[in-house]
Protein backbone atom coordinates (compact mmCIF):
# COMPACT_ATOMS: atom_id res chain seq x y z
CA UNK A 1 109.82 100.72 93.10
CA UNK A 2 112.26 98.52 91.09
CA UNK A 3 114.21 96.54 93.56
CA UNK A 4 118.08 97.54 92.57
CA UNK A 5 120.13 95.24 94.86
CA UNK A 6 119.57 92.49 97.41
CA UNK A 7 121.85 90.93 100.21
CA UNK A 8 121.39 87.86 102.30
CA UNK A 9 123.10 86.84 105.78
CA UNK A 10 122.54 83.58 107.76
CA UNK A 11 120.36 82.12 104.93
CA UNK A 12 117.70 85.06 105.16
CA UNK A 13 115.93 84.13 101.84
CA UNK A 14 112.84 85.34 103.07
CA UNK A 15 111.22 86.07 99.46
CA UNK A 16 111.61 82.94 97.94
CA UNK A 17 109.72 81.44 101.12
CA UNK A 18 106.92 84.04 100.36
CA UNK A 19 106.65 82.50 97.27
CA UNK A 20 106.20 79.18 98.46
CA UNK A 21 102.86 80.95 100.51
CA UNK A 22 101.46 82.84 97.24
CA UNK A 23 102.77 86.03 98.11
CA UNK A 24 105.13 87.01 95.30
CA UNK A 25 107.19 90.18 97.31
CA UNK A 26 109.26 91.10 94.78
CA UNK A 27 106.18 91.91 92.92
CA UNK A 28 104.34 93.53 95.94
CA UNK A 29 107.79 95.69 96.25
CA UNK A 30 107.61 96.85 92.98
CA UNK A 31 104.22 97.66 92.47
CA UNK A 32 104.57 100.85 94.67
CA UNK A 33 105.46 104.12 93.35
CA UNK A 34 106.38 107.13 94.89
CA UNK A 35 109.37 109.61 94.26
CA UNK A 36 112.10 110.27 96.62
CA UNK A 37 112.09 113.68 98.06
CA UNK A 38 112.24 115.52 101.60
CA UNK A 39 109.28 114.41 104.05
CA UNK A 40 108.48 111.13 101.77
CA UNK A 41 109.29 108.98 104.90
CA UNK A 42 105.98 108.78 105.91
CA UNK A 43 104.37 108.56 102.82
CA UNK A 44 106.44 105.57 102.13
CA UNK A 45 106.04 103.93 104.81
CA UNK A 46 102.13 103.67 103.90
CA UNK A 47 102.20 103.05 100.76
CA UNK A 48 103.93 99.98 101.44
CA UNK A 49 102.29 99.26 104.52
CA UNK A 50 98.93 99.60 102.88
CA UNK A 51 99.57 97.21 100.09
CA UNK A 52 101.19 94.57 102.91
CA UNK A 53 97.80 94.66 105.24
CA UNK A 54 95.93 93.72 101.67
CA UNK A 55 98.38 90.30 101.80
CA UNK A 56 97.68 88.94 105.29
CA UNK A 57 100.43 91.25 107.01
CA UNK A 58 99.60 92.43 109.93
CA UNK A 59 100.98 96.32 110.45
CA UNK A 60 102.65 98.02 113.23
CA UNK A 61 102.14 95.19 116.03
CA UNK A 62 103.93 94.96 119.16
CA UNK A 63 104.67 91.57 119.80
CA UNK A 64 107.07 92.44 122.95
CA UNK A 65 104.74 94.21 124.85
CA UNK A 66 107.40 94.17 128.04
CA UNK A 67 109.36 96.83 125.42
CA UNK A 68 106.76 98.05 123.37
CA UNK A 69 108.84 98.09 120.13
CA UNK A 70 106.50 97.63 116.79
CA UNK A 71 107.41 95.88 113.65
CA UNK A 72 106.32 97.43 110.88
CA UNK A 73 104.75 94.38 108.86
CA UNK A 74 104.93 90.84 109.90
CA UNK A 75 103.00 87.42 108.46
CA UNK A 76 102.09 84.39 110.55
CA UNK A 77 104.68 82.82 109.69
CA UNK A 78 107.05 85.31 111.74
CA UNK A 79 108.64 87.37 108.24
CA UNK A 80 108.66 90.62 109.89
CA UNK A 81 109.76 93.62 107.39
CA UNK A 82 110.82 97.19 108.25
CA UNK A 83 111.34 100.14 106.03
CA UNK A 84 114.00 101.99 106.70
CA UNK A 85 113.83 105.66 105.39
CA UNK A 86 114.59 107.75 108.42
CA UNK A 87 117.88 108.40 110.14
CA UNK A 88 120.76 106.17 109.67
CA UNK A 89 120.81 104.86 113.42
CA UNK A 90 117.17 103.87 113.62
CA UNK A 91 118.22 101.02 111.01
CA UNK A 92 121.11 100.10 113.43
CA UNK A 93 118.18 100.11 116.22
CA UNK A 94 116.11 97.84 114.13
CA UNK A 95 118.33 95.34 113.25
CA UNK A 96 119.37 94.87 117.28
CA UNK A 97 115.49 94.84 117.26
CA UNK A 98 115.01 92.10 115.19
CA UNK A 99 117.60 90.44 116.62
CA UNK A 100 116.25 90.12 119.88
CA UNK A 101 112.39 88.94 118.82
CA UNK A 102 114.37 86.33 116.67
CA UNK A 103 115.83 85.25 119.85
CA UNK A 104 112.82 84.91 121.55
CA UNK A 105 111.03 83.09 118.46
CA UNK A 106 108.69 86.04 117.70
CA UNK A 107 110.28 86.87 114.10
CA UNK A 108 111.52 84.30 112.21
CA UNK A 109 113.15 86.11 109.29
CA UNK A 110 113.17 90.05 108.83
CA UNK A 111 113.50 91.82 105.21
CA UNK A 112 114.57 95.41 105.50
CA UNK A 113 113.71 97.62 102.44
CA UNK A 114 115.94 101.20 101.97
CA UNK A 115 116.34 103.22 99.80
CA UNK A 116 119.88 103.02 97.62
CA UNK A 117 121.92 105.80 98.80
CA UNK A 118 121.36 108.16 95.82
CA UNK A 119 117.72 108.10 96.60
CA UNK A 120 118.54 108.95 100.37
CA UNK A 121 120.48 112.13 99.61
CA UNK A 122 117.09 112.71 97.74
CA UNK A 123 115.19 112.49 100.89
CA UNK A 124 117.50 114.39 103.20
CA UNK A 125 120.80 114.40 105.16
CA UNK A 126 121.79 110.89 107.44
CA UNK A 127 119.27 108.86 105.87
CA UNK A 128 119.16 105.30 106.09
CA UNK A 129 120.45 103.47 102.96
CA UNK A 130 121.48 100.22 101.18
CA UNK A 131 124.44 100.19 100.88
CA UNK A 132 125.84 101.45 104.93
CA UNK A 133 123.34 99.02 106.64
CA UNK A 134 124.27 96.18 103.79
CA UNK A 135 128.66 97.03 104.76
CA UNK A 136 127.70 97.68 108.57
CA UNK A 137 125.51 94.38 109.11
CA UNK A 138 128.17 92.66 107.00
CA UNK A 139 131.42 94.19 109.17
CA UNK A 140 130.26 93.77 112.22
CA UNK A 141 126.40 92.21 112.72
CA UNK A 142 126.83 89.62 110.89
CA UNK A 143 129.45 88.09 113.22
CA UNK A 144 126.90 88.81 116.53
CA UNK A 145 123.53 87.69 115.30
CA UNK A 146 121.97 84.81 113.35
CA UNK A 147 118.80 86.07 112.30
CA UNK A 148 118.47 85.46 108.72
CA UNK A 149 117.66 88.75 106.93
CA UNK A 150 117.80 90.52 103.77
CA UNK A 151 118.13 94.19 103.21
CA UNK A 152 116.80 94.81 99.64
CA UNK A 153 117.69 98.64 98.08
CA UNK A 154 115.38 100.32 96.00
């Protein structure tokens, strides 16, 4: 996937610290290849998860065990990532998420990779996308939370 846009809030320049540990994301990002379409979600989702576990991520934990919320991909050095290509309000969901285990100094950092929003009208109606969660976080999450993220479109 070639990575079309990137934003950061509250200094969340998580891939140039991934450098710095020999994991080159941007590269990891881009070496996965599917097409957008109805019922790629899941498909996704693997593919990206798949090529994560083979870099020292661990996949789908549950580091909050009182709520039982998962991240999809986190290192040990707390970058947790979630891939948003479901319905718009489970991004919404995840960024309170991450917002929360960055409080309690679980995640350190989150990256959040969607799909731009002509690739979400590919995949179906009230998708998640770039550019909503990118003016949303920046209206009104930005001024609640601190965690540094970036949301990166593809």
């Amino acid at each position: 996937m070639i990575i079309q846009s990137i934003q950061e809030f509250h200094e969340g320049d998580s891939i140039s610290k991934l450098k710095l540990l020999d994991v080159d994301f941007i590269e990891i990002i881009e070496s996965v290849y599917f097409d957008f379409m109805p019922g790629i979600s899941s498909k996704a989702k693997t593919l990206f998860k798949d090529i994560l576990k083979k870099n020292n991520f661990l996949i789908d934990t549950s580091p909050d065990s009182g709520l039982g919320w998962k991240i999809h991909a986190i290192n040990r050095h707390g970058t947790a990532i979630q891939f948003e290509f479901g319905n718009s309000a489970n991004a919404m969901y995840d960024v309170l998420k991450m917002a929360h285990l960055f409080r309690l100094g679980i995640v350190k950092d989150a990256i959040f990779i969607l799909p731009m929003q002509i690739n979400s009208k590919l995949i179906g109606s009230n998708i998640a996308c770039y550019e909503k969660l990118e003016k949303e976080y920046a209206l009104s999450f930005d001024l609640l939370f601190d965690t540094p993220i970036q949301i990166i479109g593809i």
